[in-house]
PDB file of N, CA and C in Angstrom:
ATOM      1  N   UNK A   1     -23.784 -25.250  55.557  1.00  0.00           N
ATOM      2  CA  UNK A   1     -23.683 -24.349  56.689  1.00  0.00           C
ATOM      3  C   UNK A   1     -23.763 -22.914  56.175  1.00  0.00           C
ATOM      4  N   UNK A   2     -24.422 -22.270  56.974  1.00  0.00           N
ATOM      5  CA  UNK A   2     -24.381 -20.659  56.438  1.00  0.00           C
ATOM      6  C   UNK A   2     -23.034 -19.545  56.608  1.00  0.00           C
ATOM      7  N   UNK A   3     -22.907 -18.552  56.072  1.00  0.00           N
ATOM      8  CA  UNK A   3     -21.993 -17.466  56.223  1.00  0.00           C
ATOM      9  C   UNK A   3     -22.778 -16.494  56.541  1.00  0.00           C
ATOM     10  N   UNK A   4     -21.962 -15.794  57.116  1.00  0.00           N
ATOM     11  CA  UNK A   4     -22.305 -14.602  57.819  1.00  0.00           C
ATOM     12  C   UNK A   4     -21.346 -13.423  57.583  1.00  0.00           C
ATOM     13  N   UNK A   5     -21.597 -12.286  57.157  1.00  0.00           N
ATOM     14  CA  UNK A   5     -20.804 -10.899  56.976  1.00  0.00           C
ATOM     15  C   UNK A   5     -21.092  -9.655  58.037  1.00  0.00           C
ATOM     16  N   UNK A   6     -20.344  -9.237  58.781  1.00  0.00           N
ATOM     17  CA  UNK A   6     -20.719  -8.051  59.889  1.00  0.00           C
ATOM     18  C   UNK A   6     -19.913  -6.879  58.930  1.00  0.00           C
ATOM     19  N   UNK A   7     -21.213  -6.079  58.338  1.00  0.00           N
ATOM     20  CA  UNK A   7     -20.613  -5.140  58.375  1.00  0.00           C
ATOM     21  C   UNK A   7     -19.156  -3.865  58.960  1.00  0.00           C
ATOM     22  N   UNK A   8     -19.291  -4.073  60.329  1.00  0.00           N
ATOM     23  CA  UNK A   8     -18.764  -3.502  60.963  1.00  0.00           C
ATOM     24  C   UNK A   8     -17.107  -4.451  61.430  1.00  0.00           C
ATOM     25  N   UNK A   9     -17.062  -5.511  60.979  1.00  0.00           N
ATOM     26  CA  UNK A   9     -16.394  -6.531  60.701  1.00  0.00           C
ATOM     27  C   UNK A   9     -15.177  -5.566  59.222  1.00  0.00           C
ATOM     28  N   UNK A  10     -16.078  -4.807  58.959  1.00  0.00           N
ATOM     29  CA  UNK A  10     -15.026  -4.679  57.316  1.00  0.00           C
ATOM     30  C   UNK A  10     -14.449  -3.146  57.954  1.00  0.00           C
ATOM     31  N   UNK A  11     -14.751  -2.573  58.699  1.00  0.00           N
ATOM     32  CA  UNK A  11     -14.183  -1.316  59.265  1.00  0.00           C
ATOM     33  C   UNK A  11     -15.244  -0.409  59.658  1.00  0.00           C
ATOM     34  N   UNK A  12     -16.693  -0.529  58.780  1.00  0.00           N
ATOM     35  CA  UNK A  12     -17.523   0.796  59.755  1.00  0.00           C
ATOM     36  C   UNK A  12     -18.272   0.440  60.407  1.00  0.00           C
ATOM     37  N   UNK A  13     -18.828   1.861  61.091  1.00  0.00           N
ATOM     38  CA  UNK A  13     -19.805   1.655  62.273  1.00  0.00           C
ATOM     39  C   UNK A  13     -21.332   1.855  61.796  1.00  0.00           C
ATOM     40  N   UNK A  14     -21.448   0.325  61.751  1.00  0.00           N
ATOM     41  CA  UNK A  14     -22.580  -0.280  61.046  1.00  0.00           C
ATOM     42  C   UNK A  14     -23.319  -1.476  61.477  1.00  0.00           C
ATOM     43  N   UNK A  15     -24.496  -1.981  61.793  1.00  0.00           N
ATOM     44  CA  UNK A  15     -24.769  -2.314  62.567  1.00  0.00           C
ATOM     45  C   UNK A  15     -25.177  -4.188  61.556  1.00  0.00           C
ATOM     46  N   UNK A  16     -24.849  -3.561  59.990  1.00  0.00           N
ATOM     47  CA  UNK A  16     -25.644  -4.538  59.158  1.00  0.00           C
ATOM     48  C   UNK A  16     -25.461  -5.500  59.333  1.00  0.00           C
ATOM     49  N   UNK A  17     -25.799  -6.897  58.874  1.00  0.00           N
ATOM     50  CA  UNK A  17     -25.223  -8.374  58.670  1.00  0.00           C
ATOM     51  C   UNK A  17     -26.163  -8.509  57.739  1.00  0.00           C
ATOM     52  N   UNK A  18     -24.927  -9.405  56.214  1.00  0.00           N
ATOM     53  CA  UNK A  18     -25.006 -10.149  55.510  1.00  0.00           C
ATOM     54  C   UNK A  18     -24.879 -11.761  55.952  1.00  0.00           C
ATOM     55  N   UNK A  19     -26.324 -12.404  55.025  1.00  0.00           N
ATOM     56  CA  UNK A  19     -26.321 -13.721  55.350  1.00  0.00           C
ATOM     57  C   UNK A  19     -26.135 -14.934  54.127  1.00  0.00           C
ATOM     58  N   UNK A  20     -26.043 -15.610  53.888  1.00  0.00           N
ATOM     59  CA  UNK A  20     -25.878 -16.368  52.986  1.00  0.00           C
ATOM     60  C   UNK A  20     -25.817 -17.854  52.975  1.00  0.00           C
ATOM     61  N   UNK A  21     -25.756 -18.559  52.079  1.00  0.00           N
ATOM     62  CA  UNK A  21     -24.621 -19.886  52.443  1.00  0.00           C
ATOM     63  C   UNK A  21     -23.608 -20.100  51.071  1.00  0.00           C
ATOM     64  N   UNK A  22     -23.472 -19.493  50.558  1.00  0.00           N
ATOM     65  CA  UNK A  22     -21.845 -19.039  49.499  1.00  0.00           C
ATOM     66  C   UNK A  22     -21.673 -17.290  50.229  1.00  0.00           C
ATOM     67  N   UNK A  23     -20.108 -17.518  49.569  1.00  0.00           N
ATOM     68  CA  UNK A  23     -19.894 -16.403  49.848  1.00  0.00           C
ATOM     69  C   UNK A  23     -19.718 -15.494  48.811  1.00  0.00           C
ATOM     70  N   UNK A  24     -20.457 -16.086  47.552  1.00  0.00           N
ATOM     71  CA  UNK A  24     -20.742 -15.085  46.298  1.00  0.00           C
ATOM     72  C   UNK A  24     -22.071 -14.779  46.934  1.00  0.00           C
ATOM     73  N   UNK A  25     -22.889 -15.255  47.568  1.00  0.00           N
ATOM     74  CA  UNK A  25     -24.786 -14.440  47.905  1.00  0.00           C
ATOM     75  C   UNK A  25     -23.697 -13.328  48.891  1.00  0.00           C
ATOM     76  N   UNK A  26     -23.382 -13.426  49.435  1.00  0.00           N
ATOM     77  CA  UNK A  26     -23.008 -12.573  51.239  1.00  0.00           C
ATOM     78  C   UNK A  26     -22.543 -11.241  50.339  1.00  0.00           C
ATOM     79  N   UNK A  27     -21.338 -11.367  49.128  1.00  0.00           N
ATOM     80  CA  UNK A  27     -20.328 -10.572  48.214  1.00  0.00           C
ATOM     81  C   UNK A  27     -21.474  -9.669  47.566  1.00  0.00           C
ATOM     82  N   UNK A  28     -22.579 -10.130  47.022  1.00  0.00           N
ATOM     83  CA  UNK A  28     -23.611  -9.661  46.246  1.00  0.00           C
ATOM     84  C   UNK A  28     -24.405  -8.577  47.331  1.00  0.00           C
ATOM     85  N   UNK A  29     -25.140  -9.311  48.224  1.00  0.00           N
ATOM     86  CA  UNK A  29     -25.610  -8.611  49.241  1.00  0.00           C
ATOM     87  C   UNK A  29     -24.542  -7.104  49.468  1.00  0.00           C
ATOM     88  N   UNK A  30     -23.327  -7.609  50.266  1.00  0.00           N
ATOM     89  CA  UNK A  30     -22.354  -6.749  51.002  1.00  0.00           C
ATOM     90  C   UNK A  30     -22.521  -5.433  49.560  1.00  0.00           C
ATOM     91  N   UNK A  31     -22.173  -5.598  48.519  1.00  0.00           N
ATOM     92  CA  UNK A  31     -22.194  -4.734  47.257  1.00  0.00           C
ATOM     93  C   UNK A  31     -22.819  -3.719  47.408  1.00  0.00           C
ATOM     94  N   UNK A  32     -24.468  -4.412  47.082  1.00  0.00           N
ATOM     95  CA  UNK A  32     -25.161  -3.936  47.426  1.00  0.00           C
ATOM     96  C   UNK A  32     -25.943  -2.608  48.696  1.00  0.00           C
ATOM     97  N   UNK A  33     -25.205  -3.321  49.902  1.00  0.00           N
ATOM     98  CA  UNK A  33     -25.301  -2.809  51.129  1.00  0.00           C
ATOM     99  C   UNK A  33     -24.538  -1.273  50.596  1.00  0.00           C
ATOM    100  N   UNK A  34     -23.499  -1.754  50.611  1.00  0.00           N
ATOM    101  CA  UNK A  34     -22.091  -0.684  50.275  1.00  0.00           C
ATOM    102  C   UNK A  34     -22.341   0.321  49.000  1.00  0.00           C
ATOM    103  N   UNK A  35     -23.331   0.153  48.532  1.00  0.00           N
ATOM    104  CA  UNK A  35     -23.714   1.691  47.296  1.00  0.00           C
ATOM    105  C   UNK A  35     -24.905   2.425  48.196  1.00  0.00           C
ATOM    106  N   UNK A  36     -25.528   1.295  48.849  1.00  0.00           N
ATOM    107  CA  UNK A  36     -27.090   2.180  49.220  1.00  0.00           C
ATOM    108  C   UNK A  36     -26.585   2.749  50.291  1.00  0.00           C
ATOM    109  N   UNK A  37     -26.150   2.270  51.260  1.00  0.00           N
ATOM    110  CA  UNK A  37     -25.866   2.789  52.289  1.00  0.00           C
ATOM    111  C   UNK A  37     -24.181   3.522  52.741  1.00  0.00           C
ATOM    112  N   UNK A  38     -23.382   3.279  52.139  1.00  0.00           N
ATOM    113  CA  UNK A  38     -22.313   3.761  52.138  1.00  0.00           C
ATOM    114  C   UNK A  38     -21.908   4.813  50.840  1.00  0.00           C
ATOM    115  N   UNK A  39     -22.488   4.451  49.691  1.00  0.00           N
ATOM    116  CA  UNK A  39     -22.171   5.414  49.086  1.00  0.00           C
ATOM    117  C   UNK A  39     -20.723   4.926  48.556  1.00  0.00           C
ATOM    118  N   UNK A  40     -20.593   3.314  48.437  1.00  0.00           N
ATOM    119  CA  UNK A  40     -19.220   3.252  47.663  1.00  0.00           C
ATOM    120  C   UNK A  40     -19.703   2.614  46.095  1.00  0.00           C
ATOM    121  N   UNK A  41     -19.395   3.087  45.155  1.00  0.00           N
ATOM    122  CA  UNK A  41     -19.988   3.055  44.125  1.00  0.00           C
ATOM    123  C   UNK A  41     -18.421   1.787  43.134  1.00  0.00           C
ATOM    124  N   UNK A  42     -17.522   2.189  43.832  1.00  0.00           N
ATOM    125  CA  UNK A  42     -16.442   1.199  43.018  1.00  0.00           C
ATOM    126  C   UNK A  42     -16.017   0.349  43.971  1.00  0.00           C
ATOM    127  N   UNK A  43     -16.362  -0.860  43.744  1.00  0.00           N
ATOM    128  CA  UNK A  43     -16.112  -1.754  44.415  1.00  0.00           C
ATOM    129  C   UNK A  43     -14.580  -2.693  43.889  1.00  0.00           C
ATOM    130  N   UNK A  44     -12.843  -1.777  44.267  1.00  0.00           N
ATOM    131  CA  UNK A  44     -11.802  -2.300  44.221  1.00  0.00           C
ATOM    132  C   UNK A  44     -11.482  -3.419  44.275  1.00  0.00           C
ATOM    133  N   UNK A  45     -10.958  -4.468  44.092  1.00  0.00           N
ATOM    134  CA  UNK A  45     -10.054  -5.485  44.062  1.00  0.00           C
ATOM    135  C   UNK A  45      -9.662  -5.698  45.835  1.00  0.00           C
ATOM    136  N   UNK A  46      -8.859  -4.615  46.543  1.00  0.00           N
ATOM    137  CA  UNK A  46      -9.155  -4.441  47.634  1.00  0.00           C
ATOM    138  C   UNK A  46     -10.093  -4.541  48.629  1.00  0.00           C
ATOM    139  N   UNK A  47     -11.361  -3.973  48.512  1.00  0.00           N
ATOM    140  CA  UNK A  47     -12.420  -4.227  48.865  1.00  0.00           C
ATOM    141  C   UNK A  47     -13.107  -5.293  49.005  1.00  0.00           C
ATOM    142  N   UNK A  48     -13.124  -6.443  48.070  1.00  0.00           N
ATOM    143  CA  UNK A  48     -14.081  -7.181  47.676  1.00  0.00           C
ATOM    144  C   UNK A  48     -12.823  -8.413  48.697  1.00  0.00           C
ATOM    145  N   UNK A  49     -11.313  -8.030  48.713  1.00  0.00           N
ATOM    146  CA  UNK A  49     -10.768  -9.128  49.608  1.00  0.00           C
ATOM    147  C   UNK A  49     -10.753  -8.766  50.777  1.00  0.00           C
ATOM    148  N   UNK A  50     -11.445  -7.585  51.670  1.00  0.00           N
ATOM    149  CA  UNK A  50     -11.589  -7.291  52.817  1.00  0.00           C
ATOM    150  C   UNK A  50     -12.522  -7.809  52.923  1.00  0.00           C
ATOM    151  N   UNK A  51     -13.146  -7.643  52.359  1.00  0.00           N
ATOM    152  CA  UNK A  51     -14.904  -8.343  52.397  1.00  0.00           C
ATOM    153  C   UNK A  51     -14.812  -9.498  52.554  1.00  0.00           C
ATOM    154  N   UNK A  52     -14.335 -10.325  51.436  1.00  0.00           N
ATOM    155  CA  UNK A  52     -14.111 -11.700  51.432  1.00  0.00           C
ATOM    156  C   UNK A  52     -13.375 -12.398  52.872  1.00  0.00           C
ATOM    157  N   UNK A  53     -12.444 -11.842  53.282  1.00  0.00           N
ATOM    158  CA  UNK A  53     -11.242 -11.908  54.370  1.00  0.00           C
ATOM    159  C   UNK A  53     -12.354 -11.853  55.896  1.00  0.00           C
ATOM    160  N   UNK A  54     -13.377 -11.023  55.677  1.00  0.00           N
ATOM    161  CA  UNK A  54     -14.366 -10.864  56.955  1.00  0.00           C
ATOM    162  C   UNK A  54     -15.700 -11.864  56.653  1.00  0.00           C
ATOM    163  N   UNK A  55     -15.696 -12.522  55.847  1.00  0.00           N
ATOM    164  CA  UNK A  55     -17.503 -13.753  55.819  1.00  0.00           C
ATOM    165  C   UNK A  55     -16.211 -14.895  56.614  1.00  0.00           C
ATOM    166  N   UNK A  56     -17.566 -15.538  57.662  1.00  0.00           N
ATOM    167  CA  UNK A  56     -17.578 -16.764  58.286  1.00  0.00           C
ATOM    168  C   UNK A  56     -18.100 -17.508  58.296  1.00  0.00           C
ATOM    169  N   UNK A  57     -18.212 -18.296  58.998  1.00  0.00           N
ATOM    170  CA  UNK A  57     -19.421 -19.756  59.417  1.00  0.00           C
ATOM    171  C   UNK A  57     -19.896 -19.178  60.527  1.00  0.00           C
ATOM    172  N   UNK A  58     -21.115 -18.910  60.101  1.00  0.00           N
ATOM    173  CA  UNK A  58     -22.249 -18.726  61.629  1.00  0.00           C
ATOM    174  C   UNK A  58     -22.786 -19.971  62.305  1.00  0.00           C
TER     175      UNK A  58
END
C-alpha cells in the first residue's frame, strides 16, 4: 500500500505531497522538498519525527 506526506500536514502553507510506499522514499523526498523549497538545510531529530508522525496510508 502506498504513503502519502502533505506537506502542509507538517505545519506550512504548502501545497506539496510526498508519495511513496516506505516511509524512508516519502523521508527522502520530504528532505529534499524542505532544502529546495523551504530553505531548511538541518534536518533535527525533531523534524524528521514530525515528518514521520504526518506520512499515512493513502
Amino acid at each position: 500500500m502506498s504513503k502519502i506526506l502533505l506537506c502542509r500536514d507538517v505545519g506550512f502553507d504548502c501545497d506539496a505531497i510526498c508519495r511513496g510506499n516506505t516511509d524512508e522514499e516519502i523521508l527522502s523526498q520530504a528532505a529534499q522538498h524542505a532544502q529546495q523549497e523551504h530553505g531548511i538545510q538541518d534536518l533535527t531529530d525533531e523534524i524528521v519525527n514530525k515528518v514521520r508522525g504526518a506520512i499515512r496510508e493513502e
